[in-house]
Protein backbone atom coordinates (compact mmCIF):
# COMPACT_ATOMS: atom_id res chain seq x y z
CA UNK A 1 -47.81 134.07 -25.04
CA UNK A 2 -45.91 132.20 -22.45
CA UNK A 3 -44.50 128.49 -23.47
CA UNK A 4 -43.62 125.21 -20.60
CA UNK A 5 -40.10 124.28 -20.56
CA UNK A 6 -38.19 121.45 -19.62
CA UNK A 7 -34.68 121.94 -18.75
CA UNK A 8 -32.84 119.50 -20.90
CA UNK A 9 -30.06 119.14 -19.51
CA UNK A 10 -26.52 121.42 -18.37
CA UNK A 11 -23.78 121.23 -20.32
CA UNK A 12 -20.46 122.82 -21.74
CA UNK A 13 -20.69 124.97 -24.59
CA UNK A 14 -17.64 125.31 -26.97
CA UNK A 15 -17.17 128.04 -28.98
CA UNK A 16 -14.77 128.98 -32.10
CA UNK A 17 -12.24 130.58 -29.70
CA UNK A 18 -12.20 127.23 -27.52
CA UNK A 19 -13.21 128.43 -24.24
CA UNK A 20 -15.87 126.16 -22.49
CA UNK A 21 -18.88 127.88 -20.72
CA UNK A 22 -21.79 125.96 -19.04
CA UNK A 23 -25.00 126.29 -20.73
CA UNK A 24 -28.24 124.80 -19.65
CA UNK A 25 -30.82 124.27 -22.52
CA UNK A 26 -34.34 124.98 -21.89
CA UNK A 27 -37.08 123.14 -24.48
CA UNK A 28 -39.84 125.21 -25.27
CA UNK A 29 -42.34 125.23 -28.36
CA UNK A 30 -40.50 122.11 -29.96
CA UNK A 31 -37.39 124.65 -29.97
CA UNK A 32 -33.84 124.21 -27.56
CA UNK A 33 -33.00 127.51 -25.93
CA UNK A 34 -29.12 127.87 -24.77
CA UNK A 35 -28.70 129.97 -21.60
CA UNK A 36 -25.26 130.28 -20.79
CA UNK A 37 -24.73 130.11 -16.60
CA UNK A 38 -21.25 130.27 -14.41
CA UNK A 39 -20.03 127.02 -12.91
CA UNK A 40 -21.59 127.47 -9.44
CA UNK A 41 -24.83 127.80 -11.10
CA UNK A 42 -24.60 124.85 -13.42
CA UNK A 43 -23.52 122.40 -10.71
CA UNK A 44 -26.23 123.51 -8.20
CA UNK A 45 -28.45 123.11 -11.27
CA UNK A 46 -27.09 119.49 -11.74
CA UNK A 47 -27.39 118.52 -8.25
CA UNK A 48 -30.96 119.29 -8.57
CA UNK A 49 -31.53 117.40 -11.60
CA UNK A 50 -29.87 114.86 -10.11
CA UNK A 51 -31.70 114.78 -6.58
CA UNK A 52 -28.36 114.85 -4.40
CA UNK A 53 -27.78 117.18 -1.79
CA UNK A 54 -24.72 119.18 -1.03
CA UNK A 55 -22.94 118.62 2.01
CA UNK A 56 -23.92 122.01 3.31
CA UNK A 57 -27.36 124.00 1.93
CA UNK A 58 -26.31 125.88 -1.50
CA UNK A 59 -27.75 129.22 -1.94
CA UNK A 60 -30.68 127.94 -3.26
CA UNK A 61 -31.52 125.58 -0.73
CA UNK A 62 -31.13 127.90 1.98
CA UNK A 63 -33.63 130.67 0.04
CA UNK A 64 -36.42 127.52 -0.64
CA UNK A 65 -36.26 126.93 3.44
CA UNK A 66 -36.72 130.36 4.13
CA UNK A 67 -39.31 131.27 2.02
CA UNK A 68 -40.57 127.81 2.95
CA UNK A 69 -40.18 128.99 7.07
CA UNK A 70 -42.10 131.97 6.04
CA UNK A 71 -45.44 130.73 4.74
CA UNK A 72 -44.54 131.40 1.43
CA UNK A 73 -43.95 129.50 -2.22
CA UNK A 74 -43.06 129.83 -5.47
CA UNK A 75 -45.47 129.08 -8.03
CA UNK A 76 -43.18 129.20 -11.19
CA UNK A 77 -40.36 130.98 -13.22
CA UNK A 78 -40.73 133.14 -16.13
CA UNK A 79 -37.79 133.69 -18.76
CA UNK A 80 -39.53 136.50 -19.70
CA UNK A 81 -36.80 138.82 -22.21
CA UNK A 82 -33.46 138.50 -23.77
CA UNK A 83 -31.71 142.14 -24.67
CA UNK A 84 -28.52 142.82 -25.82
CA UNK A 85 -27.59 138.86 -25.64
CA UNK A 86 -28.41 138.82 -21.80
CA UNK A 87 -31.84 136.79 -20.85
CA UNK A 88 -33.95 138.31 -17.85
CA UNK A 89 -36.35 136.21 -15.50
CA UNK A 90 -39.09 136.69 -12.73
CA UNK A 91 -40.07 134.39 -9.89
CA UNK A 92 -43.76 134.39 -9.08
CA UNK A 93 -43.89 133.76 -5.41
CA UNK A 94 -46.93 133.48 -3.32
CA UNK A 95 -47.74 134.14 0.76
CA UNK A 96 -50.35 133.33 3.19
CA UNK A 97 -51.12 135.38 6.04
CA UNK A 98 -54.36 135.81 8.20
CA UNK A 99 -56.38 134.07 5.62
CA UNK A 100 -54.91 136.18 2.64
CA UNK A 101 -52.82 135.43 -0.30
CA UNK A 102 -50.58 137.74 -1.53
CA UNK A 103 -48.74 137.72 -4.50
CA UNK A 104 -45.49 138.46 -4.72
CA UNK A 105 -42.73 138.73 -8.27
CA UNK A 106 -39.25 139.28 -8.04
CA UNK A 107 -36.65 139.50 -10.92
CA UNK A 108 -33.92 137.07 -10.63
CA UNK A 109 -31.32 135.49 -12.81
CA UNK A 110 -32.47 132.58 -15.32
CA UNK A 111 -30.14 130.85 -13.65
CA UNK A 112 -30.99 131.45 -10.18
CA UNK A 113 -35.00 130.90 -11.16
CA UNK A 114 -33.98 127.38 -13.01
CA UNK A 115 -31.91 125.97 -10.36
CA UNK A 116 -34.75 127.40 -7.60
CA UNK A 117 -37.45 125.99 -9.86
CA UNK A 118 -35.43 122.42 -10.17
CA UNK A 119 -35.29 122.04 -6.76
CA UNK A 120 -39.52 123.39 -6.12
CA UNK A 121 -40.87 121.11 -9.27
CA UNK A 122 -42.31 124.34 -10.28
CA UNK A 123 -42.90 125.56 -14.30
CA UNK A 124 -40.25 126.99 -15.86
CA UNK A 125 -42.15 129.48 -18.55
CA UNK A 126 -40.45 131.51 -21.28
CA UNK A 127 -42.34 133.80 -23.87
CA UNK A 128 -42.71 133.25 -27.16
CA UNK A 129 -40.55 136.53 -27.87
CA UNK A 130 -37.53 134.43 -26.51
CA UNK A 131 -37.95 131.24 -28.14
CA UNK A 132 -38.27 133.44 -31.22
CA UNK A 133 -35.06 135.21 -30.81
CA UNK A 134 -33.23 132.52 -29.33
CA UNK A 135 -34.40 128.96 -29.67
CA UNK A 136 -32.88 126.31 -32.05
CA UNK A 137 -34.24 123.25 -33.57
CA UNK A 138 -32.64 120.31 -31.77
CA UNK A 139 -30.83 119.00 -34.83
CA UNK A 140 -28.46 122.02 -34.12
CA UNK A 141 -27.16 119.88 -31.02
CA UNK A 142 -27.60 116.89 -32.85
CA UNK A 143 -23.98 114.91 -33.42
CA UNK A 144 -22.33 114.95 -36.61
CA UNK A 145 -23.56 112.11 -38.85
CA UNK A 146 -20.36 109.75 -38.03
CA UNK A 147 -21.38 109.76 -34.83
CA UNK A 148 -20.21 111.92 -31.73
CA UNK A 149 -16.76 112.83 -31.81
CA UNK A 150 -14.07 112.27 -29.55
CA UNK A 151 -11.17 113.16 -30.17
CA UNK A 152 -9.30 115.92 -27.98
CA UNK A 153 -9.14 118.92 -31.04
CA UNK A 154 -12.74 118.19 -32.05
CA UNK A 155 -15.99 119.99 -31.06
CA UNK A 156 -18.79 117.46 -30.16
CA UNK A 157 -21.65 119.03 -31.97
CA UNK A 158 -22.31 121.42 -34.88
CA UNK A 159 -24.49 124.63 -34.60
CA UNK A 160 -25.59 126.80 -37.42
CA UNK A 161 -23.76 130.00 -35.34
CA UNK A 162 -20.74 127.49 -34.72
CA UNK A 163 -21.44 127.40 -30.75
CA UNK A 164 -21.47 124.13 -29.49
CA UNK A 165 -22.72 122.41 -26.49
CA UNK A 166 -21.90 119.12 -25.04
CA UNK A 167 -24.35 117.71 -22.64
């Protein structure tokens, strides 16, 4: 079983050790899912949230227009396994030629498929086996009761694995 997801936004996760990592989370099933992604991949994923080009094409951009230039498009992204702490995706791609459709599926990053399928307004899927093993209710990014947090030694929001994500 396969559920929809909305990406909810890319953040910074912050971890017991203090390092920040970007994370996007993924809603699916009522549940968040926490993916974390470099920094290139987060800000190409923000720039497509937020509709604003690059100066020059990004990765991503370029590979839409090609696959664009050849007759081709991609029908949606699967996040479709998560071993050994590392998630796996697929894009499902489709081409036209001579009256034919063929499909296509190639494996790809999460990251690469979300920030592809940000930019296409295509589905983001991810099976239930993931949202099982890794999705959280969204109280875990919830802030504390007081309120968010500011202060420079403070984390912004409590998890029940003490990860936390700012958004």
């Amino acid at each position: 079983m396969e559920h929809e997801a909305t990406v909810e936004g890319v953040g910074v996760g912050v971890g017991d050790d203090g390092s920040g990592a970007p994370v996007v989370l993924l809603r699916a099933r009522e549940e968040l899912v926490p993916i974390f992604v470099s920094s290139d991949q987060a800000q190409s994923m923000q720039l497509a949230i937020e509709g604003e080009p690059f100066e020059r094409p990004l990765t991503h951009d370029l590979l839409i227009e090609m696959i664009s230039e050849f007759g081709a498009a991609i029908d949606r992204v699967r996040i479709d396994d998560l071993a050994d702490g590392t998630f796996y995706a697929k894009i499902d791609a489709e081409q036209y030629s001579g009256g034919e459709r063929k499909d296509a599926v190639f494996d790809a990053r999460p990251s690469d498929g979300i920030a592809i399928a940000l930019r296409e307004d295509c589905p983001i899927v991810v099976s239930e086996a993931v949202v099982k093993e890794a999705g959280q209710p969204p109280e875990a990014f919830e802030p504390d009761e007081g309120g968010p947090r500011g202060g420079p030694d403070e984390e912004p929001f409590d998890t029940e694995d003490d990860s936390d994500f700012e958004l």
